[in-house]
PDB file of N, CA and C in Angstrom:
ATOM      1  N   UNK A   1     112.939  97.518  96.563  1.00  0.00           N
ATOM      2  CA  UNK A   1     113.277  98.446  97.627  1.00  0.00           C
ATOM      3  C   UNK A   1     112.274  99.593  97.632  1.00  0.00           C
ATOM      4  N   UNK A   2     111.896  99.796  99.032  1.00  0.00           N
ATOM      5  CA  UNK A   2     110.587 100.778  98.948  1.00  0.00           C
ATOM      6  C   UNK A   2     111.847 102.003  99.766  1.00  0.00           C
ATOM      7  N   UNK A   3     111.572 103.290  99.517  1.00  0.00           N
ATOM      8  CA  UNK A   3     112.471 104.270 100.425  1.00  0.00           C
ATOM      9  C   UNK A   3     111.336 105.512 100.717  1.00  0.00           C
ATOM     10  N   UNK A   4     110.968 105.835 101.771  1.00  0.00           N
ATOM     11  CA  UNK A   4     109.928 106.928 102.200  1.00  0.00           C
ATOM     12  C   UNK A   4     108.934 106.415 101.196  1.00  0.00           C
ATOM     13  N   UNK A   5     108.444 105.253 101.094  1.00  0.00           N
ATOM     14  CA  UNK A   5     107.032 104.908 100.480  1.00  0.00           C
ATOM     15  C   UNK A   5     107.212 105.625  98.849  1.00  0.00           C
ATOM     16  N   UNK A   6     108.246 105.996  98.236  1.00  0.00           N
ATOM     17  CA  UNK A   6     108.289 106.200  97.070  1.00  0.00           C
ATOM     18  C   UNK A   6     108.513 105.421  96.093  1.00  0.00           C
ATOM     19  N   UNK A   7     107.830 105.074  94.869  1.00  0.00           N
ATOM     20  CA  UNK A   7     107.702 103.303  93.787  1.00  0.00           C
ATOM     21  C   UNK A   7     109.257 103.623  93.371  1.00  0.00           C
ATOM     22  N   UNK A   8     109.847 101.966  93.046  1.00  0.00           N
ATOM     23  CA  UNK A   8     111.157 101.672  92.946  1.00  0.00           C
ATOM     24  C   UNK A   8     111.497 102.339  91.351  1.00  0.00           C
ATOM     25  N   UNK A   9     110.686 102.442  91.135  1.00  0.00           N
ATOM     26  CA  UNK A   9     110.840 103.116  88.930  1.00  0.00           C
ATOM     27  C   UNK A   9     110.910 104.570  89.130  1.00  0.00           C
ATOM     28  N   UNK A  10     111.244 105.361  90.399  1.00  0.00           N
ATOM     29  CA  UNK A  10     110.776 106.733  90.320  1.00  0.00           C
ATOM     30  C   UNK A  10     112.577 106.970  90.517  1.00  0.00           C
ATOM     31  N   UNK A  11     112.975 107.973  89.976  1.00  0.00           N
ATOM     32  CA  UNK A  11     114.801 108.714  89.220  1.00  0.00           C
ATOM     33  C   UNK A  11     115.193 108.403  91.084  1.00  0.00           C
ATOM     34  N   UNK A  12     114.303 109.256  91.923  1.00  0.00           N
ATOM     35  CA  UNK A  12     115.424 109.468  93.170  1.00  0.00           C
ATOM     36  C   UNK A  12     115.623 107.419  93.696  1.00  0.00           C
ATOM     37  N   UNK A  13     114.692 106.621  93.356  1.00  0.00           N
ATOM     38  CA  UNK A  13     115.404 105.377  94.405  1.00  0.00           C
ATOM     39  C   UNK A  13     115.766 104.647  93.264  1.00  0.00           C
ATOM     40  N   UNK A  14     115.758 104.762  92.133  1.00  0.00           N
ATOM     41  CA  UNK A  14     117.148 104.152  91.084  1.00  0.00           C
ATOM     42  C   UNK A  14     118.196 104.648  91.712  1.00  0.00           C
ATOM     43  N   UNK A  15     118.667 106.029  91.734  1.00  0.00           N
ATOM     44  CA  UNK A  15     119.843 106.819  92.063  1.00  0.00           C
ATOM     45  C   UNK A  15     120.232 106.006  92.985  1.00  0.00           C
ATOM     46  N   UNK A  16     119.480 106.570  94.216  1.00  0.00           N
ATOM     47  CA  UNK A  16     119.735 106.135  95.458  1.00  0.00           C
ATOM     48  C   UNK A  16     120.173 104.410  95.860  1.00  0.00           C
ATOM     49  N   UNK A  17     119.765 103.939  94.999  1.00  0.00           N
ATOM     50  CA  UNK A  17     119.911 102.120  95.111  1.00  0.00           C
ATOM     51  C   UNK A  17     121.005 101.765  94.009  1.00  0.00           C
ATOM     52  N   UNK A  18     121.862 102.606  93.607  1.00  0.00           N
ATOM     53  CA  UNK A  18     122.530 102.861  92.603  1.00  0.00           C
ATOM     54  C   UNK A  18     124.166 103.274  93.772  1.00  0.00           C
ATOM     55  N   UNK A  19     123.822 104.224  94.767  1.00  0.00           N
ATOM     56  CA  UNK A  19     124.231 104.069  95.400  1.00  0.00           C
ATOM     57  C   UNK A  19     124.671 103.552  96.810  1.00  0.00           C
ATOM     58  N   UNK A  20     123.908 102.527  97.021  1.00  0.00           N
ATOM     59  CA  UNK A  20     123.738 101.468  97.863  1.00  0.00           C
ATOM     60  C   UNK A  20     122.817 101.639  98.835  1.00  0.00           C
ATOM     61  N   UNK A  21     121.858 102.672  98.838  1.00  0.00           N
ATOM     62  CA  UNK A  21     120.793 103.197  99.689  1.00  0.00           C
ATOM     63  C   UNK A  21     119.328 101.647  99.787  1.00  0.00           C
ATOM     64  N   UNK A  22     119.423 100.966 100.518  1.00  0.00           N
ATOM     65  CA  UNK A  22     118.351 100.193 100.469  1.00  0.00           C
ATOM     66  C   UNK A  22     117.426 100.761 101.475  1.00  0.00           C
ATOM     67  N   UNK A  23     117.182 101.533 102.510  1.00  0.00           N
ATOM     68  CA  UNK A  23     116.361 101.643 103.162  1.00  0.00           C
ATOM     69  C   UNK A  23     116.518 103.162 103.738  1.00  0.00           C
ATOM     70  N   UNK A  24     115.320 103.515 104.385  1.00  0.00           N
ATOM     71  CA  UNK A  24     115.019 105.026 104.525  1.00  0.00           C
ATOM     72  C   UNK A  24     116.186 104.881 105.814  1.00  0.00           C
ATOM     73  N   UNK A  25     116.939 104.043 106.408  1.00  0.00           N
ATOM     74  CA  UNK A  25     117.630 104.513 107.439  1.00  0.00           C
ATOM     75  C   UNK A  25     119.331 104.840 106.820  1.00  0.00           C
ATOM     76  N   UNK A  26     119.358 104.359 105.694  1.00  0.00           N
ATOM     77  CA  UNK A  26     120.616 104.698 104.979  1.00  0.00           C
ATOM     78  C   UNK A  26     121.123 106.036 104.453  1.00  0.00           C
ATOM     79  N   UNK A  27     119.631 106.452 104.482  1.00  0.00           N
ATOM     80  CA  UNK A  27     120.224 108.320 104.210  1.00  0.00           C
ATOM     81  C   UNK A  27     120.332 108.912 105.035  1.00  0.00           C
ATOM     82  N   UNK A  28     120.796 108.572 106.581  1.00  0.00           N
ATOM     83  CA  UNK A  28     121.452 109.205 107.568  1.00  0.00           C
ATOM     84  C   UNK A  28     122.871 109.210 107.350  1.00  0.00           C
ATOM     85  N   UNK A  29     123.403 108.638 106.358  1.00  0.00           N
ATOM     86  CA  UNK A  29     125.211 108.952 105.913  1.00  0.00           C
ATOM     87  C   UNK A  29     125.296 108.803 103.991  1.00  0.00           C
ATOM     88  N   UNK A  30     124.478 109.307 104.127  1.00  0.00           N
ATOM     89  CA  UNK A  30     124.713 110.213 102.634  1.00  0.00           C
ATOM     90  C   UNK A  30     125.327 111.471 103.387  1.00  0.00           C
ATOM     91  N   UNK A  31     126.452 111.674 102.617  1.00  0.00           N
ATOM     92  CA  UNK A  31     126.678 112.878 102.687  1.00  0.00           C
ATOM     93  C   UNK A  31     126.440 113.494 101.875  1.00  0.00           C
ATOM     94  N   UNK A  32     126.757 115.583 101.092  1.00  0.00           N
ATOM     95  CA  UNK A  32     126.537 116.128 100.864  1.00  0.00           C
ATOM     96  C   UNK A  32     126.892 115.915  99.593  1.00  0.00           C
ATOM     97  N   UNK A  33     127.879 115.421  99.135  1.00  0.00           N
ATOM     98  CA  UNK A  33     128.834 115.144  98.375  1.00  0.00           C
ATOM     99  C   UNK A  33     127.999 113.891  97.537  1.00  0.00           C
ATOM    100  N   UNK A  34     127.535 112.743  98.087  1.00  0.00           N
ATOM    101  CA  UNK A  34     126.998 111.850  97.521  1.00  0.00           C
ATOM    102  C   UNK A  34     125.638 112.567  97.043  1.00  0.00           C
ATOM    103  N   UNK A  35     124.933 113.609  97.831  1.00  0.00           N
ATOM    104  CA  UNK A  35     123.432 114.273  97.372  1.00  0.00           C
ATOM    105  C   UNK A  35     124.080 114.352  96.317  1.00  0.00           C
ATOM    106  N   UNK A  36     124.761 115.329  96.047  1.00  0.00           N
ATOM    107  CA  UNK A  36     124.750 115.807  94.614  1.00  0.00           C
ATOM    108  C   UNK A  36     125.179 115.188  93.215  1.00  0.00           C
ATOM    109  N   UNK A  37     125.852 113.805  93.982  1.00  0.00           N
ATOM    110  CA  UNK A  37     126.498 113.183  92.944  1.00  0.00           C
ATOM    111  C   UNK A  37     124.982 111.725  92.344  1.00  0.00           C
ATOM    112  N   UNK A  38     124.306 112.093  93.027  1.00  0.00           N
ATOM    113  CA  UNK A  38     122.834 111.132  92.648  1.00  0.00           C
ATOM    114  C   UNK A  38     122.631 111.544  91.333  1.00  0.00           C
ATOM    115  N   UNK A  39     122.696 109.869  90.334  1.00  0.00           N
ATOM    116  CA  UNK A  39     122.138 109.598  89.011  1.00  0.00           C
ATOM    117  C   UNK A  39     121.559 109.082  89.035  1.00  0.00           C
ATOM    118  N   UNK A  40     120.706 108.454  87.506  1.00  0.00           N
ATOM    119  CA  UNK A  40     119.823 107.520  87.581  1.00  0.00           C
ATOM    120  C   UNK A  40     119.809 107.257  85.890  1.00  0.00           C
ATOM    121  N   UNK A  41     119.997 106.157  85.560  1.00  0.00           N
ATOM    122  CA  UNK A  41     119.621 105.880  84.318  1.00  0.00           C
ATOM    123  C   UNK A  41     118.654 106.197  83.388  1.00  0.00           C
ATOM    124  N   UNK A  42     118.634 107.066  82.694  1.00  0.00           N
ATOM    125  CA  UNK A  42     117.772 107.634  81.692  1.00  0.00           C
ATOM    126  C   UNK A  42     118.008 107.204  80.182  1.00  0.00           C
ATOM    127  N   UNK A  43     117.373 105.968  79.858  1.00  0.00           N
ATOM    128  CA  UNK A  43     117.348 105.617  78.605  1.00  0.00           C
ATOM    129  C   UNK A  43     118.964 105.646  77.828  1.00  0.00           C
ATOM    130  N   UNK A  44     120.055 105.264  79.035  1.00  0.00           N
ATOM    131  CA  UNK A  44     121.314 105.237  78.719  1.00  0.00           C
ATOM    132  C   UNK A  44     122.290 106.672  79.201  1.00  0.00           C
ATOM    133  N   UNK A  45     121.667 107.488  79.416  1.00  0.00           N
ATOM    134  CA  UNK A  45     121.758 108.943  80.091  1.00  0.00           C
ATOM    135  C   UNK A  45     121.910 108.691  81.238  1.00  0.00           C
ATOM    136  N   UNK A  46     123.307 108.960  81.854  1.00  0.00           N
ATOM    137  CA  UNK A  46     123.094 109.142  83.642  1.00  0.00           C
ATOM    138  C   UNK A  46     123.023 110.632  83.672  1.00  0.00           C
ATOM    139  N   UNK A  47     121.508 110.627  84.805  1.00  0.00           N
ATOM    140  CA  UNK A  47     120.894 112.244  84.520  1.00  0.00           C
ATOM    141  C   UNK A  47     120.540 112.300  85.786  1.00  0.00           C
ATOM    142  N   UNK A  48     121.193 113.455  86.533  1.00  0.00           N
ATOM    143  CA  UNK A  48     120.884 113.926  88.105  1.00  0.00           C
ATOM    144  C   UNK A  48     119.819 113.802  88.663  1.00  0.00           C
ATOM    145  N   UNK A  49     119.378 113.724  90.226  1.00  0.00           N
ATOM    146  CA  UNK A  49     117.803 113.610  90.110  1.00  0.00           C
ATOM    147  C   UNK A  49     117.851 114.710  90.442  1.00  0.00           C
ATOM    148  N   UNK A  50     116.742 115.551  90.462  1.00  0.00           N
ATOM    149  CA  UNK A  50     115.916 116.867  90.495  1.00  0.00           C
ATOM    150  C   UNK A  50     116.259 117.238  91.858  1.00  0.00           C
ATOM    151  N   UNK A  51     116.182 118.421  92.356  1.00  0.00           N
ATOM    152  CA  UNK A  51     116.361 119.582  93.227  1.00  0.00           C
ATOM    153  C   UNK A  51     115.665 118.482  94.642  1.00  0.00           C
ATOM    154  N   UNK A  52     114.399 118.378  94.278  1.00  0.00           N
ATOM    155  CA  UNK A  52     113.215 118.121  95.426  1.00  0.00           C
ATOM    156  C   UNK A  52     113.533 116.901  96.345  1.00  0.00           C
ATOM    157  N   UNK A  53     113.911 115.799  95.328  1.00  0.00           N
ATOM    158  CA  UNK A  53     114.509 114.613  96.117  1.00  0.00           C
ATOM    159  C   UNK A  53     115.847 114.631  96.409  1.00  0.00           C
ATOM    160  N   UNK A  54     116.650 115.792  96.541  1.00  0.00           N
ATOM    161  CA  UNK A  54     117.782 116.086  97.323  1.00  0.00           C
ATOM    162  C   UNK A  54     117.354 116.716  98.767  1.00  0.00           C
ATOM    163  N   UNK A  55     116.465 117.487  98.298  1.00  0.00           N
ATOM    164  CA  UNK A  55     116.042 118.070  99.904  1.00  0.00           C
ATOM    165  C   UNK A  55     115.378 117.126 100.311  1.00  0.00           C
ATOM    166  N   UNK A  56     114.637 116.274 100.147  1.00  0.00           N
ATOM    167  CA  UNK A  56     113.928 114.990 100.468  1.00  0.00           C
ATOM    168  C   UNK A  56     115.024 114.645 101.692  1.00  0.00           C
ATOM    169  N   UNK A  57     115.777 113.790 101.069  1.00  0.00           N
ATOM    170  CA  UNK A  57     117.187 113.435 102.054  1.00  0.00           C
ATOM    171  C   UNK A  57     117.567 114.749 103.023  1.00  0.00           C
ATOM    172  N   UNK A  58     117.838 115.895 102.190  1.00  0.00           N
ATOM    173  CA  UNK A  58     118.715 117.042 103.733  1.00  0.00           C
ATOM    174  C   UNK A  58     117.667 116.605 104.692  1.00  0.00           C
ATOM    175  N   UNK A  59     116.043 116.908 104.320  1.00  0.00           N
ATOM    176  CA  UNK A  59     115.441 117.354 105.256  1.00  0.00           C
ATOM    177  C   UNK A  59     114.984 116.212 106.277  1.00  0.00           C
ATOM    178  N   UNK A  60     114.867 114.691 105.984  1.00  0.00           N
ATOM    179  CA  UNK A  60     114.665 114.138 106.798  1.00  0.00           C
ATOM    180  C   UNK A  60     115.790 113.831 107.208  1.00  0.00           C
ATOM    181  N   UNK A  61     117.044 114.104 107.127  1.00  0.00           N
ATOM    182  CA  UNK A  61     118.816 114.683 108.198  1.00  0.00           C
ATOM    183  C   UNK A  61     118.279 115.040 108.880  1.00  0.00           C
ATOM    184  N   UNK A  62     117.818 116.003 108.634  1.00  0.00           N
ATOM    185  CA  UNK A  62     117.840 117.217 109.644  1.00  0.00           C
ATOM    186  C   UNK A  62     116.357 116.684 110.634  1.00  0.00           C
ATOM    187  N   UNK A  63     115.325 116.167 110.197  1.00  0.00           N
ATOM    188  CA  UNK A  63     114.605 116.166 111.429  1.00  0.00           C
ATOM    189  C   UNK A  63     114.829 114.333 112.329  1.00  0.00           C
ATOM    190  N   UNK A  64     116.027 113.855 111.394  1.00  0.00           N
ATOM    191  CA  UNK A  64     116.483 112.696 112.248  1.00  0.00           C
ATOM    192  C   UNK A  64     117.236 113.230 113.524  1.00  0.00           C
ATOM    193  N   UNK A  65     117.698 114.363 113.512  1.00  0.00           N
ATOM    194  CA  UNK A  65     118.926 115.144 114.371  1.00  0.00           C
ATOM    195  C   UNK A  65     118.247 115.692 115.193  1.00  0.00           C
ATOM    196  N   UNK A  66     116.910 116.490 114.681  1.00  0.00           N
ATOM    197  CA  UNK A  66     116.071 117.257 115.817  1.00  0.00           C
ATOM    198  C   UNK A  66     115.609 115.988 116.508  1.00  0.00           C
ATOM    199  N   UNK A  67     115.398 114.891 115.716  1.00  0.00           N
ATOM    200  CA  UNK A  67     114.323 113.677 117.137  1.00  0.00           C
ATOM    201  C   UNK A  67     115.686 113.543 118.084  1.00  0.00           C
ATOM    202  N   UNK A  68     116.800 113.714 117.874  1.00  0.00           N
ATOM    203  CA  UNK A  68     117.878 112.937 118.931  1.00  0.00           C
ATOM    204  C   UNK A  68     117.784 114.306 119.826  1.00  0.00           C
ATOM    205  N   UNK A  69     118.852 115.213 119.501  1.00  0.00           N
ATOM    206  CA  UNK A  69     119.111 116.253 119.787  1.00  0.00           C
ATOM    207  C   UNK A  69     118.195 116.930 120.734  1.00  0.00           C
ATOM    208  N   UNK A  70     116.950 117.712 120.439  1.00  0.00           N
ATOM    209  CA  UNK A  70     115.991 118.277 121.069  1.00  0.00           C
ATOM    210  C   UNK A  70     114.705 117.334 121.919  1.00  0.00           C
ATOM    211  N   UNK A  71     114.446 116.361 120.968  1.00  0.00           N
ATOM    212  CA  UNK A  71     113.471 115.439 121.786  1.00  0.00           C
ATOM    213  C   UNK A  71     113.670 114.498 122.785  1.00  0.00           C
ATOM    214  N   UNK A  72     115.201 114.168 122.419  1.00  0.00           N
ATOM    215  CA  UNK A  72     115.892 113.170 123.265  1.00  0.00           C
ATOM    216  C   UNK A  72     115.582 111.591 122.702  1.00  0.00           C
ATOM    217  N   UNK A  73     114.459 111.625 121.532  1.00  0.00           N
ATOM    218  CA  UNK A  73     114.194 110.450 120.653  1.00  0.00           C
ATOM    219  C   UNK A  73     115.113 109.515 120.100  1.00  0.00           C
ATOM    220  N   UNK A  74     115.462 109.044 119.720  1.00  0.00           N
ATOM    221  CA  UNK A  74     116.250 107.923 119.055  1.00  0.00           C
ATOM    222  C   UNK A  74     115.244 106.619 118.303  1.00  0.00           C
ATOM    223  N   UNK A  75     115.033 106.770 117.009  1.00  0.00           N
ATOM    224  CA  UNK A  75     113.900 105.969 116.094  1.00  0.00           C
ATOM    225  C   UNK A  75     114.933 104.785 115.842  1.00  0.00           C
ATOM    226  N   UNK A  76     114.259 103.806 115.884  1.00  0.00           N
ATOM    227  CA  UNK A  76     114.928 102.378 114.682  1.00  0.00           C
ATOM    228  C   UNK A  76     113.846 102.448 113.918  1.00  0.00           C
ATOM    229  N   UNK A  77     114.833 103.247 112.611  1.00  0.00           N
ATOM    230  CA  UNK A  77     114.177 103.401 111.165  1.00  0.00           C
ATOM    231  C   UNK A  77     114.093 102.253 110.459  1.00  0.00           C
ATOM    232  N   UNK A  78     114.213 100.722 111.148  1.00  0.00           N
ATOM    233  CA  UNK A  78     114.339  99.727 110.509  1.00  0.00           C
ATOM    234  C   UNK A  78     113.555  99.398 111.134  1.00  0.00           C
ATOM    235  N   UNK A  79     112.364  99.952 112.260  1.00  0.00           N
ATOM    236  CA  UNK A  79     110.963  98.799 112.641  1.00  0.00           C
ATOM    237  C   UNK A  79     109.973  99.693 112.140  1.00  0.00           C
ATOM    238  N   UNK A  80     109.105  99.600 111.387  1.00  0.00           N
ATOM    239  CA  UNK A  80     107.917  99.577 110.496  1.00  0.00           C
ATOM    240  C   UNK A  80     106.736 100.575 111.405  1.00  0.00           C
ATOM    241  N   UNK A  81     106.912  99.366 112.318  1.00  0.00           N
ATOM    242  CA  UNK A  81     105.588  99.583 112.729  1.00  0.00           C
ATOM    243  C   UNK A  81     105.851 100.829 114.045  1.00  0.00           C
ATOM    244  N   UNK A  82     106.833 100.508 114.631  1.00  0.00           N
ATOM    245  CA  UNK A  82     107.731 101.867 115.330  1.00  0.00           C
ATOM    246  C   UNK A  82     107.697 103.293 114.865  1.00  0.00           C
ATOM    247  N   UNK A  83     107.992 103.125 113.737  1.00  0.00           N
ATOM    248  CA  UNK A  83     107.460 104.427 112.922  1.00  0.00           C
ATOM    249  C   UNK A  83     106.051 105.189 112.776  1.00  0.00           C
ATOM    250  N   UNK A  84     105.167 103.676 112.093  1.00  0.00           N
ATOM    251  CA  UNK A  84     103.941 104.650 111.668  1.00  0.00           C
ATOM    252  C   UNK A  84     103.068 104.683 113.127  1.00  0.00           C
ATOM    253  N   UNK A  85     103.790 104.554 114.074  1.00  0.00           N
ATOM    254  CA  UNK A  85     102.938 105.012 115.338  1.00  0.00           C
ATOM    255  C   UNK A  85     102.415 106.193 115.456  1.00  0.00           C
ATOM    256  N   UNK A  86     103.004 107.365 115.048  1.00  0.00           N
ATOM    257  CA  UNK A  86     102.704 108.678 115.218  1.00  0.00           C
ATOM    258  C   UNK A  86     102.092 109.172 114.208  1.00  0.00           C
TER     259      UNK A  86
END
C-alpha cells in the first residue's frame, strides 16, 4: 500500500493500514478521534505516530473540502493519473 507516495515501512502507513486506511482516498473519514488514536508497531511497542503525519491527514481534509466547497471540484482520489494532472 502506497498512501501520499509515502514507503509502506514508514510509522504513519503501518498505523494507518492498521487501521484499514488502504488508499489516500480513505482519509476523507478518519475522523478526529481515529487521528489520534494512530499506532504502529514498534519492536512490540504500540507507539503513536508523530504530530506531522496527523496534520498530514487534517490538512489534506481540509484542502479535499476547499476543492468541493470553493472550487466546485470533486477529485476521484482513486484515478492516478486524474490527480497528477496538475
Amino acid at each position: 500500500m502506497e498512501i501520499l507516495g509515502v514507503y509502506k515501512n514508514y510509522p504513519f502507513v503501518k498505523a494507518t493500514d492498521k487501521q484499514g486506511v488502504k488508499s489516500t482516498s480513505d482519509l476523507f473519514s478518519i475522523t478526529e478521534e481515529d487521528i489520534l488514536a494512530l499506532k504502529y508497531n514498534d519492536n512490540g511497542v504500540k507507539t503513536p505516530i508523530q504530530r506531522t503525519p496527523m496534520s498530514w491527514i487534517r490538512t489534506i481534509q481540509a484542502w479535499n473540502l476547499e476543492l468541493i466547497f470553493v472550487h466546485g471540484m470533486q477529485i476521484n482520489w482513486m484515478d492516478q493519473q486524474n490527480i497528477d494532472k496538475d
